[in-house]
C-alpha atoms as a PDB file:
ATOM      1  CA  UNK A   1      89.674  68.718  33.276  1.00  0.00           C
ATOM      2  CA  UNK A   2      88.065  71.890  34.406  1.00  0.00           C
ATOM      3  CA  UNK A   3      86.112  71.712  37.645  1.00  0.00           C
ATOM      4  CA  UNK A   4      82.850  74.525  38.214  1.00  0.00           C
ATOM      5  CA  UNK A   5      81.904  75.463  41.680  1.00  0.00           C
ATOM      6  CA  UNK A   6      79.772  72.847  42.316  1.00  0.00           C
ATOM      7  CA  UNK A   7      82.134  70.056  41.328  1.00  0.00           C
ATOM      8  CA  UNK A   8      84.514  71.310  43.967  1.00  0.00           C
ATOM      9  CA  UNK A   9      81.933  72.230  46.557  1.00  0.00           C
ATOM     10  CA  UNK A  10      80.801  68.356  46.326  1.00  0.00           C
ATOM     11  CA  UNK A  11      84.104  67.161  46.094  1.00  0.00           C
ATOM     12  CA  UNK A  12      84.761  68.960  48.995  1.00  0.00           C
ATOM     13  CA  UNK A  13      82.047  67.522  50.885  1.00  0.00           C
ATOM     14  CA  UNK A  14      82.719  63.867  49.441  1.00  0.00           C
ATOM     15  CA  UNK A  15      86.617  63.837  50.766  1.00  0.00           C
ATOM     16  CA  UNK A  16      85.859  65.366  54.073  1.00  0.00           C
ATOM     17  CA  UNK A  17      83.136  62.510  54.877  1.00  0.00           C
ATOM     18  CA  UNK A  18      85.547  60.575  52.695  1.00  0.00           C
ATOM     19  CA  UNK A  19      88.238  61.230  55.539  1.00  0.00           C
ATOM     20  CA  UNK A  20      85.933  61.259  58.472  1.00  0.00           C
ATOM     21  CA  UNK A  21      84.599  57.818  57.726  1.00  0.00           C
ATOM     22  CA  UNK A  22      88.518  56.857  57.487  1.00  0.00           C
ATOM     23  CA  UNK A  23      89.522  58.213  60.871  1.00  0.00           C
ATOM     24  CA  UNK A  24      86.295  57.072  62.305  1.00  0.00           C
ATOM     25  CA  UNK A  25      86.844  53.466  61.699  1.00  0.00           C
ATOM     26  CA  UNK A  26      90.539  53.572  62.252  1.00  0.00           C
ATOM     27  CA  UNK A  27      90.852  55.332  65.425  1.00  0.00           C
ATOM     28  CA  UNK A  28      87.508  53.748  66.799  1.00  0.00           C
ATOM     29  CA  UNK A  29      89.377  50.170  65.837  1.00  0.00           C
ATOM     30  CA  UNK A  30      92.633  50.981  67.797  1.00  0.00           C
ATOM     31  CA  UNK A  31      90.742  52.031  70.559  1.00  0.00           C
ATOM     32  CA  UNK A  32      88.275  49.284  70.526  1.00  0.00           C
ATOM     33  CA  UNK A  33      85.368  51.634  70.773  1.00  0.00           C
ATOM     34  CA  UNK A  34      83.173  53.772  68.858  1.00  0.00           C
ATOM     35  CA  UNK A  35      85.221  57.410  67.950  1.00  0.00           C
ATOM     36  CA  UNK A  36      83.156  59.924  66.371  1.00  0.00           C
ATOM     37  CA  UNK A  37      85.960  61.914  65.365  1.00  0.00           C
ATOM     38  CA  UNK A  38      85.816  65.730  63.713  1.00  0.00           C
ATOM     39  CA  UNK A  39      86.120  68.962  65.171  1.00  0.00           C
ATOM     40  CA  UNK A  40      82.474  69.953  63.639  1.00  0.00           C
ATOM     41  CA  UNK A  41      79.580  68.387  64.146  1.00  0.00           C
ATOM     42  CA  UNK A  42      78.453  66.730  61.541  1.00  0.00           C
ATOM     43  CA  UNK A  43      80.100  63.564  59.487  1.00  0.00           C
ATOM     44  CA  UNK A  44      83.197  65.253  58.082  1.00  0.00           C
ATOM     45  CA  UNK A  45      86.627  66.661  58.430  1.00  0.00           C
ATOM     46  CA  UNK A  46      87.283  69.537  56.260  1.00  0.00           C
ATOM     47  CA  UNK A  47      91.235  69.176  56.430  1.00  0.00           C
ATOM     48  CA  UNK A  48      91.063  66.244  54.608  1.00  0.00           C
ATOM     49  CA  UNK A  49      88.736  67.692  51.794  1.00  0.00           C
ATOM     50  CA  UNK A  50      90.479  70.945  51.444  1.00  0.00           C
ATOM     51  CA  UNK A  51      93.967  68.911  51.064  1.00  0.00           C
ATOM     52  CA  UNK A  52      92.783  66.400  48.775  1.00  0.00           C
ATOM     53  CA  UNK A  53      90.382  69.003  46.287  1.00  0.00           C
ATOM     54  CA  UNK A  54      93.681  71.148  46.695  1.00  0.00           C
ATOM     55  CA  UNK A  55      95.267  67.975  45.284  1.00  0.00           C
ATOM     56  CA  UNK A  56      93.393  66.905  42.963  1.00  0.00           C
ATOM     57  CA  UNK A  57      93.540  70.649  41.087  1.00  0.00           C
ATOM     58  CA  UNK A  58      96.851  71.084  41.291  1.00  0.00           C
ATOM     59  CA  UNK A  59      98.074  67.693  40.239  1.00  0.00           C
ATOM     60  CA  UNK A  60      94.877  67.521  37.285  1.00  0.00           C
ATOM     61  CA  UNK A  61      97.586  67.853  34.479  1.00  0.00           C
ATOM     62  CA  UNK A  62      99.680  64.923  35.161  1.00  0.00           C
ATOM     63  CA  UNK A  63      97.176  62.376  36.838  1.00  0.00           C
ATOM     64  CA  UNK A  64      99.461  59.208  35.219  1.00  0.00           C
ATOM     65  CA  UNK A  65     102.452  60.746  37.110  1.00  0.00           C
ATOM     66  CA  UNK A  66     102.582  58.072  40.101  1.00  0.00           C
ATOM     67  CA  UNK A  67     105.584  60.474  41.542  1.00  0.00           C
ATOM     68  CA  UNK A  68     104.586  63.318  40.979  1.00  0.00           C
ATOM     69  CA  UNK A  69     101.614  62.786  43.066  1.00  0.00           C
ATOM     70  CA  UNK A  70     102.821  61.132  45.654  1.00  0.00           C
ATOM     71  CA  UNK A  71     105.401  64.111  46.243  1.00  0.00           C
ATOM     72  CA  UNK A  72     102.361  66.924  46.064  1.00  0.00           C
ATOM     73  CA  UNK A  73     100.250  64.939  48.183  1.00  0.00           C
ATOM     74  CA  UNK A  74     102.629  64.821  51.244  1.00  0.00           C
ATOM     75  CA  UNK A  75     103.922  68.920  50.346  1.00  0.00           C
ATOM     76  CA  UNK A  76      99.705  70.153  49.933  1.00  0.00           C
ATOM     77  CA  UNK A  77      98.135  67.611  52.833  1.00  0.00           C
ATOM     78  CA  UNK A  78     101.394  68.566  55.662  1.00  0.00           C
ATOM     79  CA  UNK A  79     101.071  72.568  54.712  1.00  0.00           C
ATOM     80  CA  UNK A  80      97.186  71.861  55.528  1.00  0.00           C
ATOM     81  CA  UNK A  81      97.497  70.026  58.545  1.00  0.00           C
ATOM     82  CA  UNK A  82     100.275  72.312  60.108  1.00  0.00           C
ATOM     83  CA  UNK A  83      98.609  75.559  59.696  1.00  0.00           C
ATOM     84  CA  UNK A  84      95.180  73.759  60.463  1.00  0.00           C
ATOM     85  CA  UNK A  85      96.900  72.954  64.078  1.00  0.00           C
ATOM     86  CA  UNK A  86      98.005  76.407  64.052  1.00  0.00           C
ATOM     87  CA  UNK A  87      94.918  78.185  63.441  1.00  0.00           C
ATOM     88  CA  UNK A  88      93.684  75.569  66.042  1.00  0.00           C
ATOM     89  CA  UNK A  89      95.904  76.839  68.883  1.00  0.00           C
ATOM     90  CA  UNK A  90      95.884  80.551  67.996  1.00  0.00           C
ATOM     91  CA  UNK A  91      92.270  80.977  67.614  1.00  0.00           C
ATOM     92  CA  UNK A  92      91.129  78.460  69.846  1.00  0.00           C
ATOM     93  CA  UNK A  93      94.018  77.679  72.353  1.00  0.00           C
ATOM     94  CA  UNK A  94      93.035  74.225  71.388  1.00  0.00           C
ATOM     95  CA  UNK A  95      95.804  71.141  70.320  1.00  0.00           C
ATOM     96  CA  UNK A  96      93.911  68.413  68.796  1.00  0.00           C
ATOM     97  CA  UNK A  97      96.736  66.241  67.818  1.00  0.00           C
ATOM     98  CA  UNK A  98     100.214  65.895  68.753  1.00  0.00           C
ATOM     99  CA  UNK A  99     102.874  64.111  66.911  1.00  0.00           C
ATOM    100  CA  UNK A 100     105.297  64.955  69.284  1.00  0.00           C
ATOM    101  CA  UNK A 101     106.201  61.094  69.963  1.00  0.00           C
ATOM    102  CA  UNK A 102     106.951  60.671  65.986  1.00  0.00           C
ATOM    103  CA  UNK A 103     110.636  61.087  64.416  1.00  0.00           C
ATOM    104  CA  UNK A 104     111.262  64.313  62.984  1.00  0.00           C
ATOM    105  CA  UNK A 105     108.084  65.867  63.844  1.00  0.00           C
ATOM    106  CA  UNK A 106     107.560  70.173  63.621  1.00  0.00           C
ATOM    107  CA  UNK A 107     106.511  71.417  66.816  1.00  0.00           C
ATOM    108  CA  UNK A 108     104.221  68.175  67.193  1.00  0.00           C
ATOM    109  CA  UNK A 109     101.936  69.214  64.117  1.00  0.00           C
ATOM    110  CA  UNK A 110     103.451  67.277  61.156  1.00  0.00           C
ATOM    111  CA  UNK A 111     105.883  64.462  60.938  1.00  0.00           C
ATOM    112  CA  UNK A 112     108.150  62.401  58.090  1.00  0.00           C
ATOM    113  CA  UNK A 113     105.813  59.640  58.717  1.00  0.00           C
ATOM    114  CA  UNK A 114     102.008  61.069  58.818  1.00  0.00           C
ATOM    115  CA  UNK A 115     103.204  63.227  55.368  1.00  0.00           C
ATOM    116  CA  UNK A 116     104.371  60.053  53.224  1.00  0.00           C
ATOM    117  CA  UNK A 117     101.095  58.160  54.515  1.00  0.00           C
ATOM    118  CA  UNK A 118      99.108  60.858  53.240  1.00  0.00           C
ATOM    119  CA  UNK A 119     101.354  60.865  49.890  1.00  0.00           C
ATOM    120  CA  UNK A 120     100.701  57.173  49.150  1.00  0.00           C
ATOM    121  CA  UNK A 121      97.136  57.683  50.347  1.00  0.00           C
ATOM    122  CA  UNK A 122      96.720  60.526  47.987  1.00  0.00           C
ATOM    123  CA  UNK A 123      98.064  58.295  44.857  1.00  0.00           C
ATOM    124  CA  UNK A 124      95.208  55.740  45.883  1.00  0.00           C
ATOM    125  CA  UNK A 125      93.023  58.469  46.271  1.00  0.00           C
ATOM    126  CA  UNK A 126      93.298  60.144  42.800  1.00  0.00           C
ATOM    127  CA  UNK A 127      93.806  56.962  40.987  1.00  0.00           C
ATOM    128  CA  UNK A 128      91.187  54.953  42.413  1.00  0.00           C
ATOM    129  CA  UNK A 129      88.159  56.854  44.282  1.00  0.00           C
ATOM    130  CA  UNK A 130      88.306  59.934  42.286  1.00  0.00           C
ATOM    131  CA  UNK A 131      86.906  58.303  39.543  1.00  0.00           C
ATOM    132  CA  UNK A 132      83.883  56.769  41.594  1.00  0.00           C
ATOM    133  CA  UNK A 133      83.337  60.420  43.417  1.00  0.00           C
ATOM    134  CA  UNK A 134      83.311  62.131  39.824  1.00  0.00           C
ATOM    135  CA  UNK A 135      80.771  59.606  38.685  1.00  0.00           C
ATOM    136  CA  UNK A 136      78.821  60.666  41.905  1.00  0.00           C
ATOM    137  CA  UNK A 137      78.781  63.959  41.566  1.00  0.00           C
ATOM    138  CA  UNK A 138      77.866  63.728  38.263  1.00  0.00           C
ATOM    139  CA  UNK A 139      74.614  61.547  38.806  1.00  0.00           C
ATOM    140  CA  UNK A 140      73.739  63.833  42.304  1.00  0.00           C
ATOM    141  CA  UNK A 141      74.398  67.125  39.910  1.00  0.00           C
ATOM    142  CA  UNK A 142      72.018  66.056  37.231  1.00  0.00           C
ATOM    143  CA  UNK A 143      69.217  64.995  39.632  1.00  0.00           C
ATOM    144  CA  UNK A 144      69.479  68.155  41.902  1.00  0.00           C
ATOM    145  CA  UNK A 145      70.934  70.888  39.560  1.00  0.00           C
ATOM    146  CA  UNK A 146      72.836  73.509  41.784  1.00  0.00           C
ATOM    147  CA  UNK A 147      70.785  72.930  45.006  1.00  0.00           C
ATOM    148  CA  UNK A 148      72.853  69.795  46.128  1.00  0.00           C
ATOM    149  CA  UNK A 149      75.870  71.904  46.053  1.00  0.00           C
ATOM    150  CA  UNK A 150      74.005  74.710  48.116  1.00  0.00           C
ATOM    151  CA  UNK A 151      72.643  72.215  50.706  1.00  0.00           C
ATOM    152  CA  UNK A 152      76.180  71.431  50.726  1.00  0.00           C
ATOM    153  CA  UNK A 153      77.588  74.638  51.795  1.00  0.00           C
ATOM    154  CA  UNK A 154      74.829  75.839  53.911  1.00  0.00           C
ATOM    155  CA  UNK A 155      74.961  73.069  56.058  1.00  0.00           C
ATOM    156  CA  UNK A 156      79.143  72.835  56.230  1.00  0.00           C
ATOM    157  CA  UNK A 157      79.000  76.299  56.919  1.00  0.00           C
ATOM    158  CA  UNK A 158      76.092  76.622  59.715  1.00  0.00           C
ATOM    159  CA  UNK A 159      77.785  73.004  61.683  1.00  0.00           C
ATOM    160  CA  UNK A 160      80.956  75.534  61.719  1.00  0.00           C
ATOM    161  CA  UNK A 161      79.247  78.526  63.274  1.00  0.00           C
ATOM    162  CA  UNK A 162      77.794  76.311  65.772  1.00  0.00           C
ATOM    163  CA  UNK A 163      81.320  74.683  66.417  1.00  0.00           C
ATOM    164  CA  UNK A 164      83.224  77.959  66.310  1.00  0.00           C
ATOM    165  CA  UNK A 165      80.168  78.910  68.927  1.00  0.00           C
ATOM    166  CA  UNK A 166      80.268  75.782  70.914  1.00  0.00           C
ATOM    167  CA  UNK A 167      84.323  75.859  71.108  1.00  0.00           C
ATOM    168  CA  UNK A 168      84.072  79.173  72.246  1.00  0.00           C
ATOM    169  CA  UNK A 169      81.872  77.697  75.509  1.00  0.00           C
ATOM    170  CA  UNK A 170      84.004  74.596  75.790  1.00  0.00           C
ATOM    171  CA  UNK A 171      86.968  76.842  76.793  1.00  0.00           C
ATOM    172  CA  UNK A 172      84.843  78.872  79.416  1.00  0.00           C
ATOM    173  CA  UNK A 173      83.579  75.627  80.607  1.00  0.00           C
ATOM    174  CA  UNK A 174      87.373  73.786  80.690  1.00  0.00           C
ATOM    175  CA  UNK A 175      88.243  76.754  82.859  1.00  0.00           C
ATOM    176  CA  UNK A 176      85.875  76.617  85.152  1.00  0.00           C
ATOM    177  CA  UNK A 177      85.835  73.184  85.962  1.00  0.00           C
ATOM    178  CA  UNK A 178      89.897  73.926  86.085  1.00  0.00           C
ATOM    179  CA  UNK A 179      89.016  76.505  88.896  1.00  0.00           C
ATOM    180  CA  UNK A 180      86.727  74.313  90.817  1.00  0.00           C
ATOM    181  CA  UNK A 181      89.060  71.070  90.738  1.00  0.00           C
ATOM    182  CA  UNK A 182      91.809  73.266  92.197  1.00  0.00           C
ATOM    183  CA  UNK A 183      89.602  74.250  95.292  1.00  0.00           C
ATOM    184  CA  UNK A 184      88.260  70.637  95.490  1.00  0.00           C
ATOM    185  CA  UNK A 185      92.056  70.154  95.828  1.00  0.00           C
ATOM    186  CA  UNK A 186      92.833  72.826  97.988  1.00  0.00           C
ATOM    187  CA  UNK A 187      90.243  71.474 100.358  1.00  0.00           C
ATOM    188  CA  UNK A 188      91.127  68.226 100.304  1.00  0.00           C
ATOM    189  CA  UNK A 189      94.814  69.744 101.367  1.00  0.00           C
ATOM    190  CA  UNK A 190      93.521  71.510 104.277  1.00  0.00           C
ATOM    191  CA  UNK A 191      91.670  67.782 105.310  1.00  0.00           C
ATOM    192  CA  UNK A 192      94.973  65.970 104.700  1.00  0.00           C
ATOM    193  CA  UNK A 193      96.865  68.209 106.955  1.00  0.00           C
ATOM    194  CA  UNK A 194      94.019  68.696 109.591  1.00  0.00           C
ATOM    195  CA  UNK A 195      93.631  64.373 109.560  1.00  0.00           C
ATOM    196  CA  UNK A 196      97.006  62.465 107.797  1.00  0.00           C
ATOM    197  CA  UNK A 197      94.894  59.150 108.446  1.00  0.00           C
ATOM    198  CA  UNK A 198      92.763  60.609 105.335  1.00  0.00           C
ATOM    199  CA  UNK A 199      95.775  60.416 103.170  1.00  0.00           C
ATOM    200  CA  UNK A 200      93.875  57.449 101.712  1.00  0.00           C
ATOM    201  CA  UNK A 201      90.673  58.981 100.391  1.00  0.00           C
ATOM    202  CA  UNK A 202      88.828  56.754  98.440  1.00  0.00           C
ATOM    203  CA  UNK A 203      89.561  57.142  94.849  1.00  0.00           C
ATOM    204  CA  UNK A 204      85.888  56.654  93.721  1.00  0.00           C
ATOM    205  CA  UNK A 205      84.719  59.224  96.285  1.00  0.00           C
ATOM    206  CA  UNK A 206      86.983  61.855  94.949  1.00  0.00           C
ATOM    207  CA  UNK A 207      85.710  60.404  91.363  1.00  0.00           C
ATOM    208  CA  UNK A 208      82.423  61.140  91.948  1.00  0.00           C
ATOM    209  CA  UNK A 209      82.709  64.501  93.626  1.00  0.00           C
ATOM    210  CA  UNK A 210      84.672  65.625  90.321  1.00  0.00           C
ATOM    211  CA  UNK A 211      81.059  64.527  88.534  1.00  0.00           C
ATOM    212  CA  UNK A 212      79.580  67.018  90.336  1.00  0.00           C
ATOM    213  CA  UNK A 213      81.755  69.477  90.043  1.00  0.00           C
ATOM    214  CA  UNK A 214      81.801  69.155  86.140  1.00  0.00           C
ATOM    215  CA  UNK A 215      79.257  69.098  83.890  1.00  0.00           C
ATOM    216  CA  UNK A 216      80.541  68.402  79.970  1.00  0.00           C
ATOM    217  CA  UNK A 217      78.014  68.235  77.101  1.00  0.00           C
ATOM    218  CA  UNK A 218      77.760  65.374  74.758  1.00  0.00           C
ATOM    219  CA  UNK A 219      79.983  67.132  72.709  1.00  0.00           C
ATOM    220  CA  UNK A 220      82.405  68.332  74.931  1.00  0.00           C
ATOM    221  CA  UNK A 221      82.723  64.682  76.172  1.00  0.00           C
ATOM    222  CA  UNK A 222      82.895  63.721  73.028  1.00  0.00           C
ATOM    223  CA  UNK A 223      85.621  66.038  71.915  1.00  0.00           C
ATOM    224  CA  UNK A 224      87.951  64.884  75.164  1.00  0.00           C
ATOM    225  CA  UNK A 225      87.191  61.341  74.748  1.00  0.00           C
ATOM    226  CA  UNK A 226      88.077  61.256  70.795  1.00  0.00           C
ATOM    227  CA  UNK A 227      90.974  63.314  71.513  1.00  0.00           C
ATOM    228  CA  UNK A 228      92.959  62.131  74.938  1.00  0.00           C
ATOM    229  CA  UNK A 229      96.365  64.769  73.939  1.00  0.00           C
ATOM    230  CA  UNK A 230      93.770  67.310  73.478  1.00  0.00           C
ATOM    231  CA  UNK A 231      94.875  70.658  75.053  1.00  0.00           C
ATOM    232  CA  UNK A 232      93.133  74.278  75.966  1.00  0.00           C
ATOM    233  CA  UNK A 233      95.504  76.630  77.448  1.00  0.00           C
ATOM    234  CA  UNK A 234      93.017  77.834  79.664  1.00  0.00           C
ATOM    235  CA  UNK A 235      92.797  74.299  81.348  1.00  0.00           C
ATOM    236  CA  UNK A 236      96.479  72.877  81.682  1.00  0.00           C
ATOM    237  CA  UNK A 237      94.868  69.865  83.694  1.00  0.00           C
ATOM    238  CA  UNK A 238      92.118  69.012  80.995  1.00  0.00           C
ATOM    239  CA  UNK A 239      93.510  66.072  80.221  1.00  0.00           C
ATOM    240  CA  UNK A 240      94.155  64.516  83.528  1.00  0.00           C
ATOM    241  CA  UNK A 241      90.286  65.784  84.683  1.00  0.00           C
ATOM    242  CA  UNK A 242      89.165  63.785  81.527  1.00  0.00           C
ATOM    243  CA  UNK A 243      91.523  60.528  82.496  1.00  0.00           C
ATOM    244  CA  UNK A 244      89.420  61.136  86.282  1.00  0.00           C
ATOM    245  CA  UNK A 245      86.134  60.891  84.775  1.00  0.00           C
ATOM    246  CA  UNK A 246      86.414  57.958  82.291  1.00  0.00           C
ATOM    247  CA  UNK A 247      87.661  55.823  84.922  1.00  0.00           C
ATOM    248  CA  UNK A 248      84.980  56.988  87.096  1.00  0.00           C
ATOM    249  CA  UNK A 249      82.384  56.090  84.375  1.00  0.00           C
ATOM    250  CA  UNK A 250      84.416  52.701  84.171  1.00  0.00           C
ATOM    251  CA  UNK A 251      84.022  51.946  87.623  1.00  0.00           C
ATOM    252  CA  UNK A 252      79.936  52.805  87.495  1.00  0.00           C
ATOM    253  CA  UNK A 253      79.525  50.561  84.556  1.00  0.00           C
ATOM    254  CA  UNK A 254      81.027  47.819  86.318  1.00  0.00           C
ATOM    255  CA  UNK A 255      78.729  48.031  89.360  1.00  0.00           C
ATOM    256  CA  UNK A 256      75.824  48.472  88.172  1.00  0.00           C
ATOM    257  CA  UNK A 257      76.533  45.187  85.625  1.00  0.00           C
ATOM    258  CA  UNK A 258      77.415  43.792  88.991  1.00  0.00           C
END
């Protein structure tokens, strides 16, 4: 079957909400809260619709071969989703997931395990909901013409400026907070040894003097919170300033329910 531009531009939009919605739902489930997952903005996750439209046209000629997609869904969907964490940490110093706790994992970017889910997933995927999204894209093509396709892309591609933009200030922001938690600790060091009977500060108080010392945007807090082995190189203590805060936020909730 041959595919135009706006078939795969809408396919592409269709997997990576597709995927999204799947991540969403999972991850919010295991952590028994609500995860808006994604590195952009908006309702999608492009790895997941360049992998599976990659897929899907590579693997168009032999659709009935159960094997043969299974195999080229875990080769196309792990050579995405390492080079994805590569770009990640090159451009961005950034290390959204780590599968360093899996068997056989590459540098904590792919595993055995993640790459035959995402084969099976791609055999249900091309068997079952391509149909459906075809059908879709169809009806949405013959309503709008082209201009679906074009919302499409304008939108994808203006919610990655402004993440690419917004990333950019995340890492200036990680930093500084980094550089103001280490004199907050420095100070606190000079107290300890100037008074040892303060060797128990109150863990709240030094809580809530981190709050006003940092000052993360919804999406910033967003992007730490849906991704706890999240890493910026310019912040090696990111992770432990975001573990600081959440309980802090934990322990407001509770009093003010109190």
């Amino acid at each position: 079957m041959r595919f135009t531009i706006d078939d795969i531009i809408l396919m592409f939009f269709c997997y990576s909400f597709i995927g999204w919605l799947w991540e969403t739902i999972y991850c919010s489930l295991r952590q028994r809260a609500l995860q808006y997952r994604g590195f952009l903005i908006g309702p999608y996750c492009p790895v997941y619709g360049f992998a599976i439209v990659t897929i899907i046209l590579c693997t168009d000629n032999f659709n009935n071969n159960l094997i043969a997609l299974f195999f080229m869904g875990c080769l196309v969907a792990t050579i995405f989703e390492f080079f994805a964490s590569l770009l990640l940490e090159k451009a961005f110093h950034m290390k959204l997931w780590d599968y360093s706790n899996h068997w056989g994992n590459l540098q904590g970017r792919v595993a055995p395990a993640i790459s035959l889910f995402w084969g099976v997933g791609t055999v249900f995927l091309v068997r079952d909901v391509q149909p459906a999204v075809l059908k879709f894209i169809n009806f949405v093509e013959y309503e709008t013409a082209h201009w679906a396709a074009i919302a499409v892309a304008l939108v994808m591609s203006t919610d990655a400026v402004m993440t690419i933009l917004d990333t950019v200030q995340f890492k200036e922001h990680a930093a500084i907070w980094e550089q103001r938690i280490h004199a907050e600790n420095q100070r606190l060091h000079v107290q300890l040894l100037d008074a040892m009977d303060q060797h128990r500060l109150n863990q709240h108080q030094r809580r809530a003097r981190l709050v006003q010392l940092v000052h993360p945007t919804w999406n910033e807090r967003r992007m730490m919170h849906n991704y706890p082995t999240l890493k910026v190189k310019e912040a090696p203590h990111l992770s432990a300033l975001h573990h600081q805060l959440h309980q802090h936020q934990l322990y407001s909730n509770k009093k003010s329910h109190k």
